[in-house]
ModelCIF file with pLDDT and N, C-alpha, C, O atoms, coordinates in Angstrom:
data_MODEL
#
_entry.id   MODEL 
#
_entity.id                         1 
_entity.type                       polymer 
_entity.pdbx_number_of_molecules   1 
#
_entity_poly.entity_id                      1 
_entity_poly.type                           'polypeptide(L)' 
_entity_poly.nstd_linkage                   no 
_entity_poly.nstd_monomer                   no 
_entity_poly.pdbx_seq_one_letter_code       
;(UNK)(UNK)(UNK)(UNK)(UNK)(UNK)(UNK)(UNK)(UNK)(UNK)(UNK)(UNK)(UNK)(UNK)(UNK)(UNK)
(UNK)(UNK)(UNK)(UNK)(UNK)(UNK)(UNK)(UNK)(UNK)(UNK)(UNK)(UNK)(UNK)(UNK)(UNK)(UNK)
(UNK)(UNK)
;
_entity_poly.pdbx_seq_one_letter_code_can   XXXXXXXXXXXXXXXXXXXXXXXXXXXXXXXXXX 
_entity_poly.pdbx_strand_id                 A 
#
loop_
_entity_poly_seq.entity_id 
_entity_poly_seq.num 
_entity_poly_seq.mon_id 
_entity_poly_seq.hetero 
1 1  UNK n 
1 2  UNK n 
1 3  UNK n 
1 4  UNK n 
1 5  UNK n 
1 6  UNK n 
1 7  UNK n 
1 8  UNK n 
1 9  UNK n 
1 10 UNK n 
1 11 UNK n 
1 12 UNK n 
1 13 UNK n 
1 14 UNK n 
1 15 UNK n 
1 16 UNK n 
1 17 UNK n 
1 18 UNK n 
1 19 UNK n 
1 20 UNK n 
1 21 UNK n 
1 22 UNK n 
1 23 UNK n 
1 24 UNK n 
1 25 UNK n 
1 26 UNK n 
1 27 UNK n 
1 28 UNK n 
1 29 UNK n 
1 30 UNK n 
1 31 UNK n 
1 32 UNK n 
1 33 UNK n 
1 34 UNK n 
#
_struct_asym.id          A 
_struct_asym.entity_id   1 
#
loop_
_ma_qa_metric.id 
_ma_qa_metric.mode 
_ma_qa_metric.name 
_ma_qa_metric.software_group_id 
_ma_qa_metric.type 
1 global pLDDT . pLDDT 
2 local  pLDDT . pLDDT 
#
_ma_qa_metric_global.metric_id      1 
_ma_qa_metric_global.metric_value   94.12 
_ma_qa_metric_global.model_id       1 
_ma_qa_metric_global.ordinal_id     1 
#
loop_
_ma_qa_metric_local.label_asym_id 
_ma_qa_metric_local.label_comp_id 
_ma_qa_metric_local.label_seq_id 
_ma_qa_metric_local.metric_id 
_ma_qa_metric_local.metric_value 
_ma_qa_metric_local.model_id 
_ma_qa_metric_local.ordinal_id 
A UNK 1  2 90.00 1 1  
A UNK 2  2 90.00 1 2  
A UNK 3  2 90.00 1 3  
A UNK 4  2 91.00 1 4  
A UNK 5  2 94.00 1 5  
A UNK 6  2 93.00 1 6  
A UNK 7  2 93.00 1 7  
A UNK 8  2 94.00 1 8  
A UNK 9  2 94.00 1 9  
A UNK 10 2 95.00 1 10 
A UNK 11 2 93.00 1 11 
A UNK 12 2 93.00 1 12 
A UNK 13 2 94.00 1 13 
A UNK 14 2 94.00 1 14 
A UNK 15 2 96.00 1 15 
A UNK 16 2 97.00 1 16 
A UNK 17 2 97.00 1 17 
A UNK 18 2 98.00 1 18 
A UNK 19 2 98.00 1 19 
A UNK 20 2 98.00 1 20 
A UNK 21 2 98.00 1 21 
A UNK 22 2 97.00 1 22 
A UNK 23 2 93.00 1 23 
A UNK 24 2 88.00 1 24 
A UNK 25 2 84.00 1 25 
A UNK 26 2 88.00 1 26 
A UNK 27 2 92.00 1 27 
A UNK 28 2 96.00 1 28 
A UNK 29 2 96.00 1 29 
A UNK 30 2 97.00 1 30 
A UNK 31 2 97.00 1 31 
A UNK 32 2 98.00 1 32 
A UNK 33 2 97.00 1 33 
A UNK 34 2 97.00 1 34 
#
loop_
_atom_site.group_PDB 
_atom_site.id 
_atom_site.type_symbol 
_atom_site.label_atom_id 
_atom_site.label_alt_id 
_atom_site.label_comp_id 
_atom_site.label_asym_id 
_atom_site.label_entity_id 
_atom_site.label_seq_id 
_atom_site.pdbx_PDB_ins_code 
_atom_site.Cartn_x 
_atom_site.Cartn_y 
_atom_site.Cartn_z 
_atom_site.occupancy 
_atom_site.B_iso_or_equiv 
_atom_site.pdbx_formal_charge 
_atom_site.auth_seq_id 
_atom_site.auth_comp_id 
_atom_site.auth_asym_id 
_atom_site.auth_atom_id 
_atom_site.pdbx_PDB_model_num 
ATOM 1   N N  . UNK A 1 1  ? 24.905 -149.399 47.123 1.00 90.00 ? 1  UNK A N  1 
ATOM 2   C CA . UNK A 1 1  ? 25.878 -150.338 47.658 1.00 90.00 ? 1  UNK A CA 1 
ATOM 3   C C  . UNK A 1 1  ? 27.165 -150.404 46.878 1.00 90.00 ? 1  UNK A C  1 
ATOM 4   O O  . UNK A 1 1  ? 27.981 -151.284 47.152 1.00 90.00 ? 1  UNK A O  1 
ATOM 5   N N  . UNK A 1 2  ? 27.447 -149.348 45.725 1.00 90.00 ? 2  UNK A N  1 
ATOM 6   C CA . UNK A 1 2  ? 28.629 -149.433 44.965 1.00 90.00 ? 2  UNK A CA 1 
ATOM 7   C C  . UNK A 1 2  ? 29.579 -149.024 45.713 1.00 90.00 ? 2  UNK A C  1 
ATOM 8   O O  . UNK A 1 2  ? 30.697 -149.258 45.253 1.00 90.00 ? 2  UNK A O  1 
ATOM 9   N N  . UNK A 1 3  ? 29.530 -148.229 47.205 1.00 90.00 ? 3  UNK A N  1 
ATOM 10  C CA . UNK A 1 3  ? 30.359 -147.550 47.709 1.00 90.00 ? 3  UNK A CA 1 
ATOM 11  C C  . UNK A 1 3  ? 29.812 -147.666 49.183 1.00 90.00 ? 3  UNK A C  1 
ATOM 12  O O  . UNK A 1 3  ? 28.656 -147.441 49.541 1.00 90.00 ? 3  UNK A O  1 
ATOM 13  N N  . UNK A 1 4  ? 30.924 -148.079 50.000 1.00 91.00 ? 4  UNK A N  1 
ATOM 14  C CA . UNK A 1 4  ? 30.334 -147.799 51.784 1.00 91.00 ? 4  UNK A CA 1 
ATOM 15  C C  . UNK A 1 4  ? 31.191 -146.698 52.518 1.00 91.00 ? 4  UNK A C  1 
ATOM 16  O O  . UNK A 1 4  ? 32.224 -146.160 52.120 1.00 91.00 ? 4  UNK A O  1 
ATOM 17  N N  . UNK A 1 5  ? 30.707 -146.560 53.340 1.00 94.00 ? 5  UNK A N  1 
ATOM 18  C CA . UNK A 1 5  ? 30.715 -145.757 53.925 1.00 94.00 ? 5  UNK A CA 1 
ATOM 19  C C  . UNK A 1 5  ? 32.557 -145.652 54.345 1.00 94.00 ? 5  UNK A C  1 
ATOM 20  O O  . UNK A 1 5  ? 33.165 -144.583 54.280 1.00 94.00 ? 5  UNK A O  1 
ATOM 21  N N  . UNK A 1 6  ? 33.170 -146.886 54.734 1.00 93.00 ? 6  UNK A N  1 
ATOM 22  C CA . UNK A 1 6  ? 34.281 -147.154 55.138 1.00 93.00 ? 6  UNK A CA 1 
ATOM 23  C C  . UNK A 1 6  ? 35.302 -146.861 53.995 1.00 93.00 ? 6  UNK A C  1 
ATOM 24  O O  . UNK A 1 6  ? 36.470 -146.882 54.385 1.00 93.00 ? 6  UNK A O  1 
ATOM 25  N N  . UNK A 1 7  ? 35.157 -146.647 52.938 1.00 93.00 ? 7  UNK A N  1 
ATOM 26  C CA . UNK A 1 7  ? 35.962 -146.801 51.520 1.00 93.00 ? 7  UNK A CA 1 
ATOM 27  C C  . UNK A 1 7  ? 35.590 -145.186 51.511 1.00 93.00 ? 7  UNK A C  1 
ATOM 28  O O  . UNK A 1 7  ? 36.258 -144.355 52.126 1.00 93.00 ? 7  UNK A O  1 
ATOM 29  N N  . UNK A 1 8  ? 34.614 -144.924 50.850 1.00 94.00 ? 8  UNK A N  1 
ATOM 30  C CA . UNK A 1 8  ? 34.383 -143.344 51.134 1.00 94.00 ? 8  UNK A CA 1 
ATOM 31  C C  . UNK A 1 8  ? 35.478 -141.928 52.493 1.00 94.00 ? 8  UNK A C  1 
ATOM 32  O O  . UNK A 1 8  ? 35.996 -140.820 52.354 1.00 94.00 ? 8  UNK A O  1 
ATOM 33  N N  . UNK A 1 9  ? 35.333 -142.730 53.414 1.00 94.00 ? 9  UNK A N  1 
ATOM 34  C CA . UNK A 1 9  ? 35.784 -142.764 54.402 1.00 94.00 ? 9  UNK A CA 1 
ATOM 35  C C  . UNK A 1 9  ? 37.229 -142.124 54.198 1.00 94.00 ? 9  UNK A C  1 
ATOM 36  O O  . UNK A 1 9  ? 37.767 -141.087 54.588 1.00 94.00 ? 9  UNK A O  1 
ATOM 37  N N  . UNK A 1 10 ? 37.633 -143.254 53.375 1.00 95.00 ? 10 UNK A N  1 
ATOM 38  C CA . UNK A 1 10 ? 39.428 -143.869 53.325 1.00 95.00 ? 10 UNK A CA 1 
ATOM 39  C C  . UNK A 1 10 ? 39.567 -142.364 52.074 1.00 95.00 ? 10 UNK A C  1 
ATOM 40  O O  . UNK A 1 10 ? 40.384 -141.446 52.137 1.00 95.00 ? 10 UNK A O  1 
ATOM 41  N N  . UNK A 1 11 ? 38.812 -142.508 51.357 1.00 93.00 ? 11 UNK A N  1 
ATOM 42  C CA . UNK A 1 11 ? 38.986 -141.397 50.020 1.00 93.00 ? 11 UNK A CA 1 
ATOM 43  C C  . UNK A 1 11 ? 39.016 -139.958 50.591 1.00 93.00 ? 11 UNK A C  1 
ATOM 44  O O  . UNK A 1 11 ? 39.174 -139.079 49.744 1.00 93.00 ? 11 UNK A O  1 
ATOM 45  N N  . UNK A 1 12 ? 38.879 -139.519 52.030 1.00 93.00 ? 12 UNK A N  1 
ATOM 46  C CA . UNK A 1 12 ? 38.452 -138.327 52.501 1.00 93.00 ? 12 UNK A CA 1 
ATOM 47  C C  . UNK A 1 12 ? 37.060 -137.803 52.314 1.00 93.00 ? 12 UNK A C  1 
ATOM 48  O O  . UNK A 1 12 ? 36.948 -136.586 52.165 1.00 93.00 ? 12 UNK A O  1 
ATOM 49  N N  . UNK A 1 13 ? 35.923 -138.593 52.301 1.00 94.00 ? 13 UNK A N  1 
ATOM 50  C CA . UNK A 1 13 ? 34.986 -137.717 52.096 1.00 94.00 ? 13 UNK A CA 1 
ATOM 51  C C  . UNK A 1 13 ? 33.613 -138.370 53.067 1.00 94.00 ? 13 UNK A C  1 
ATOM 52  O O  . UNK A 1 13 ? 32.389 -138.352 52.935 1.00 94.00 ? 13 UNK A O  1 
ATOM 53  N N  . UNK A 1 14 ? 34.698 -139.008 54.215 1.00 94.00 ? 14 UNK A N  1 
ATOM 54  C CA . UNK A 1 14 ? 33.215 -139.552 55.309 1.00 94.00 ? 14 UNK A CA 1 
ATOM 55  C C  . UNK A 1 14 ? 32.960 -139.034 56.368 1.00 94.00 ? 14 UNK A C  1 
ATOM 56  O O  . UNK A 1 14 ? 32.574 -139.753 57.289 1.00 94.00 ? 14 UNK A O  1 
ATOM 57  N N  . UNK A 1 15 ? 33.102 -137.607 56.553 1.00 96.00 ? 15 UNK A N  1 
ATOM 58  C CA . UNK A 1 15 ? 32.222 -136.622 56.803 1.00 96.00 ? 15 UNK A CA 1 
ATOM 59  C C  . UNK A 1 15 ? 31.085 -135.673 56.426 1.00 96.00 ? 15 UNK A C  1 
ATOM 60  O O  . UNK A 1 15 ? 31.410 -134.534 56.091 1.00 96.00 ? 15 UNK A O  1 
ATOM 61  N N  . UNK A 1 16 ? 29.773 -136.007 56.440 1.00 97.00 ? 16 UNK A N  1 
ATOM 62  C CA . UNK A 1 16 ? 28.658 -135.134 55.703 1.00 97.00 ? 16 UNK A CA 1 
ATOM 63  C C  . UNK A 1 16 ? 27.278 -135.104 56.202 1.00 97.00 ? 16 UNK A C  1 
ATOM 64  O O  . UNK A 1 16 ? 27.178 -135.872 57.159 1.00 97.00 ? 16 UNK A O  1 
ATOM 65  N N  . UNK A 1 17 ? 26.143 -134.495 55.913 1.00 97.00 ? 17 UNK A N  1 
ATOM 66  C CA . UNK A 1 17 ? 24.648 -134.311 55.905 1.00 97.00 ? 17 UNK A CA 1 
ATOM 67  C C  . UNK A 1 17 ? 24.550 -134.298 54.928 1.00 97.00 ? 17 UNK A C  1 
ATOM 68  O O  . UNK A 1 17 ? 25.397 -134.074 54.063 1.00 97.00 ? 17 UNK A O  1 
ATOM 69  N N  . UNK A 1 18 ? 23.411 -134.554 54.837 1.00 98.00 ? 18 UNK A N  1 
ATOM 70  C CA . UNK A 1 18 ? 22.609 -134.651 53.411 1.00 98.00 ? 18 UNK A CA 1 
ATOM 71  C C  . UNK A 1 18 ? 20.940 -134.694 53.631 1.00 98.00 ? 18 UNK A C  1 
ATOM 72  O O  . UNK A 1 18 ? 20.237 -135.589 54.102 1.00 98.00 ? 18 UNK A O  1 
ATOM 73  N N  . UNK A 1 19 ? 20.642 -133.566 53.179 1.00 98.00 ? 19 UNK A N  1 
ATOM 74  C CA . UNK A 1 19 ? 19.037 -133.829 52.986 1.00 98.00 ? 19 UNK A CA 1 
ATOM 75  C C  . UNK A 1 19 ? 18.957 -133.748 51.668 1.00 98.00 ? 19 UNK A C  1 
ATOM 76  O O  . UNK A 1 19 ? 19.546 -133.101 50.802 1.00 98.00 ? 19 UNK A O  1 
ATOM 77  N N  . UNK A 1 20 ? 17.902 -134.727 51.696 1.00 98.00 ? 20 UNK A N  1 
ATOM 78  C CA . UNK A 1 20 ? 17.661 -134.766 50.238 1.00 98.00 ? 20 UNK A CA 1 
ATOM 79  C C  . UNK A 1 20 ? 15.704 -134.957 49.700 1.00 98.00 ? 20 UNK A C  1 
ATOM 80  O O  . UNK A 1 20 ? 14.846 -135.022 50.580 1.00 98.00 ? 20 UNK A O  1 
ATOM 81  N N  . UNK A 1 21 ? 15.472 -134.994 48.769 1.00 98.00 ? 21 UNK A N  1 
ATOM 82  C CA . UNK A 1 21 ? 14.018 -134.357 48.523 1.00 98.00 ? 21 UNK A CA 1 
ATOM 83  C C  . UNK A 1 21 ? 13.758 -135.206 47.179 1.00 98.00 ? 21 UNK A C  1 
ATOM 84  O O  . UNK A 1 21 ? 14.333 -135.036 46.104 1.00 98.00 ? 21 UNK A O  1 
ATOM 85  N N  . UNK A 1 22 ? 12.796 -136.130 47.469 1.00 97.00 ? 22 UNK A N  1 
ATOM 86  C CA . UNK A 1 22 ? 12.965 -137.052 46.352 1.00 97.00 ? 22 UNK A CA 1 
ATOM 87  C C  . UNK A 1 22 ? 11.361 -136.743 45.700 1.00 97.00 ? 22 UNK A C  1 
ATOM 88  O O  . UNK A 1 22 ? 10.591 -136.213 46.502 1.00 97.00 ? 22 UNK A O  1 
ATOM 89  N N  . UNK A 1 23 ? 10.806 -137.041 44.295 1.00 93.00 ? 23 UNK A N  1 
ATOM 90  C CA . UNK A 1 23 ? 9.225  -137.337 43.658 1.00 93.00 ? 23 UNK A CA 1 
ATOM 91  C C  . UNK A 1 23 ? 9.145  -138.081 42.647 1.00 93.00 ? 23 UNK A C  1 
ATOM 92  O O  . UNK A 1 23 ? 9.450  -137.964 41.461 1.00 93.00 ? 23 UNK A O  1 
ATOM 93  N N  . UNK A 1 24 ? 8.455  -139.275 43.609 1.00 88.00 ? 24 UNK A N  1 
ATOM 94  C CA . UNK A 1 24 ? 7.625  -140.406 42.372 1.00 88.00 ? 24 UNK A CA 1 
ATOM 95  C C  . UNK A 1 24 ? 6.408  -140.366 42.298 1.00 88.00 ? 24 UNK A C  1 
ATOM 96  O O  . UNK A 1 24 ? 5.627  -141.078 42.929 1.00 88.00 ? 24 UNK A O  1 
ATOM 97  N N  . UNK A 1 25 ? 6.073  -139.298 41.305 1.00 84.00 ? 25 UNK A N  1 
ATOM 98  C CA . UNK A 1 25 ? 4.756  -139.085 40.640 1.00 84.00 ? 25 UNK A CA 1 
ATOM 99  C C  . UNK A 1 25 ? 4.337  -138.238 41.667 1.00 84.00 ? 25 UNK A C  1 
ATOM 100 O O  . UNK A 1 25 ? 4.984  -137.259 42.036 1.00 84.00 ? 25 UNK A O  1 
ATOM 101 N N  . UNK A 1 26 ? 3.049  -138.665 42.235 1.00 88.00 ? 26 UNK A N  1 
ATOM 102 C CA . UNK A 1 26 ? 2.768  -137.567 43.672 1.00 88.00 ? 26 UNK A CA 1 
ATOM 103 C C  . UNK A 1 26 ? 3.128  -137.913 44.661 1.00 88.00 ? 26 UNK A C  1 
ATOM 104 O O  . UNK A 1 26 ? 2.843  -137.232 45.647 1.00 88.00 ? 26 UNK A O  1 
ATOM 105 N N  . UNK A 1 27 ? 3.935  -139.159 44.812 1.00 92.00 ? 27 UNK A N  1 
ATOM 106 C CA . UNK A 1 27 ? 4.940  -139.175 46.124 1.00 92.00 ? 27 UNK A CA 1 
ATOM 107 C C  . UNK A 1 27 ? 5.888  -138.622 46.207 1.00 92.00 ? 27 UNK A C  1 
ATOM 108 O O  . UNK A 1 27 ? 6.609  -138.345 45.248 1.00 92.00 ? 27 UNK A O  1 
ATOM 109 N N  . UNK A 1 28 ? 6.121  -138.312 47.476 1.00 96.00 ? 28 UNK A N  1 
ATOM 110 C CA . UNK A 1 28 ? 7.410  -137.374 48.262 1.00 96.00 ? 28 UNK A CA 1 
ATOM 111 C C  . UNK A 1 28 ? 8.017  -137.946 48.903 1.00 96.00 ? 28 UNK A C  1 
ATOM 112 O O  . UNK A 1 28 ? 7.511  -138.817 49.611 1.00 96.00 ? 28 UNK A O  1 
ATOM 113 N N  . UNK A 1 29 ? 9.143  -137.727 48.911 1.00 96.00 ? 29 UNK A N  1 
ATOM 114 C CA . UNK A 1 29 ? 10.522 -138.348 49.927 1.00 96.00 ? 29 UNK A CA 1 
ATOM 115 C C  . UNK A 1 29 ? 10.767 -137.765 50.411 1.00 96.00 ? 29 UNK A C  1 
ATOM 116 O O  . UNK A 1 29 ? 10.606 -136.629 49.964 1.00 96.00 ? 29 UNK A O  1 
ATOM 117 N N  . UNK A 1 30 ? 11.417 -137.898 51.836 1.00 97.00 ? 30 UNK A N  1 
ATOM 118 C CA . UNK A 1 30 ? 12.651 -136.996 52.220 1.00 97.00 ? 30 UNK A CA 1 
ATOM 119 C C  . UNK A 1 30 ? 13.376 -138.000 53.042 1.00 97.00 ? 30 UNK A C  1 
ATOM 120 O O  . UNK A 1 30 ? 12.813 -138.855 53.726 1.00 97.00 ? 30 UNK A O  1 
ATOM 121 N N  . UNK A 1 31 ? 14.733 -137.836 52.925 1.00 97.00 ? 31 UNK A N  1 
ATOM 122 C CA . UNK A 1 31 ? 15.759 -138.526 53.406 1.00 97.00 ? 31 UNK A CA 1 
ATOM 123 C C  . UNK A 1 31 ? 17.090 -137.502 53.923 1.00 97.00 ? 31 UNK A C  1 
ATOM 124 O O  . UNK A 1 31 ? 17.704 -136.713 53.205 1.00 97.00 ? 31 UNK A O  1 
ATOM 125 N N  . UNK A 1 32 ? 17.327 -137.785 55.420 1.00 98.00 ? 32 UNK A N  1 
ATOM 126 C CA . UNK A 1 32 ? 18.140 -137.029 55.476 1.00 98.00 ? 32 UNK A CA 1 
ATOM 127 C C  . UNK A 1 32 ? 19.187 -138.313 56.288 1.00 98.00 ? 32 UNK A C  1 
ATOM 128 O O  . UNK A 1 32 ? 18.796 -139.388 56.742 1.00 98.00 ? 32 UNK A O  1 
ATOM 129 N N  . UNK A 1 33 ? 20.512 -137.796 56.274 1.00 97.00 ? 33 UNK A N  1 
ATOM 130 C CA . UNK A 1 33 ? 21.295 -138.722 56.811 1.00 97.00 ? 33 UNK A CA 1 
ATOM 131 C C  . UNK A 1 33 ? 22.939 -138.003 57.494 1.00 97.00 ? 33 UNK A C  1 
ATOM 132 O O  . UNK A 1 33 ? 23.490 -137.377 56.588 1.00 97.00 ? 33 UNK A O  1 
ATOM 133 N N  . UNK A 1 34 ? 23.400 -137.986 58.232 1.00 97.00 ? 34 UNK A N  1 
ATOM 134 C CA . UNK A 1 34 ? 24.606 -137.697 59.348 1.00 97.00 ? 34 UNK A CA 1 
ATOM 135 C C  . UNK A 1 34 ? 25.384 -138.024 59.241 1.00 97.00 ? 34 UNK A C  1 
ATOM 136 O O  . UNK A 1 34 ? 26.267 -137.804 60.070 1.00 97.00 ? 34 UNK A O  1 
#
């Protein structure tokens, strides 16, 4: 929450994907976002 999407935005950089691949301990993440 240090940064939204709208401010990002304004800086040139609120266009992207992102997958991402997270591990806590033997849990797995995945997070992807548009």
């Amino acid at each position: 929450g240090k940064m939204n999407l709208s401010l990002l935005n304004s800086n040139g950089y609120g266009t992207a994907n992102y997958n991402l691949e997270f591990e806590n301990g033997t849990s797995k993440m995945e997070y992807y976002i548009s």
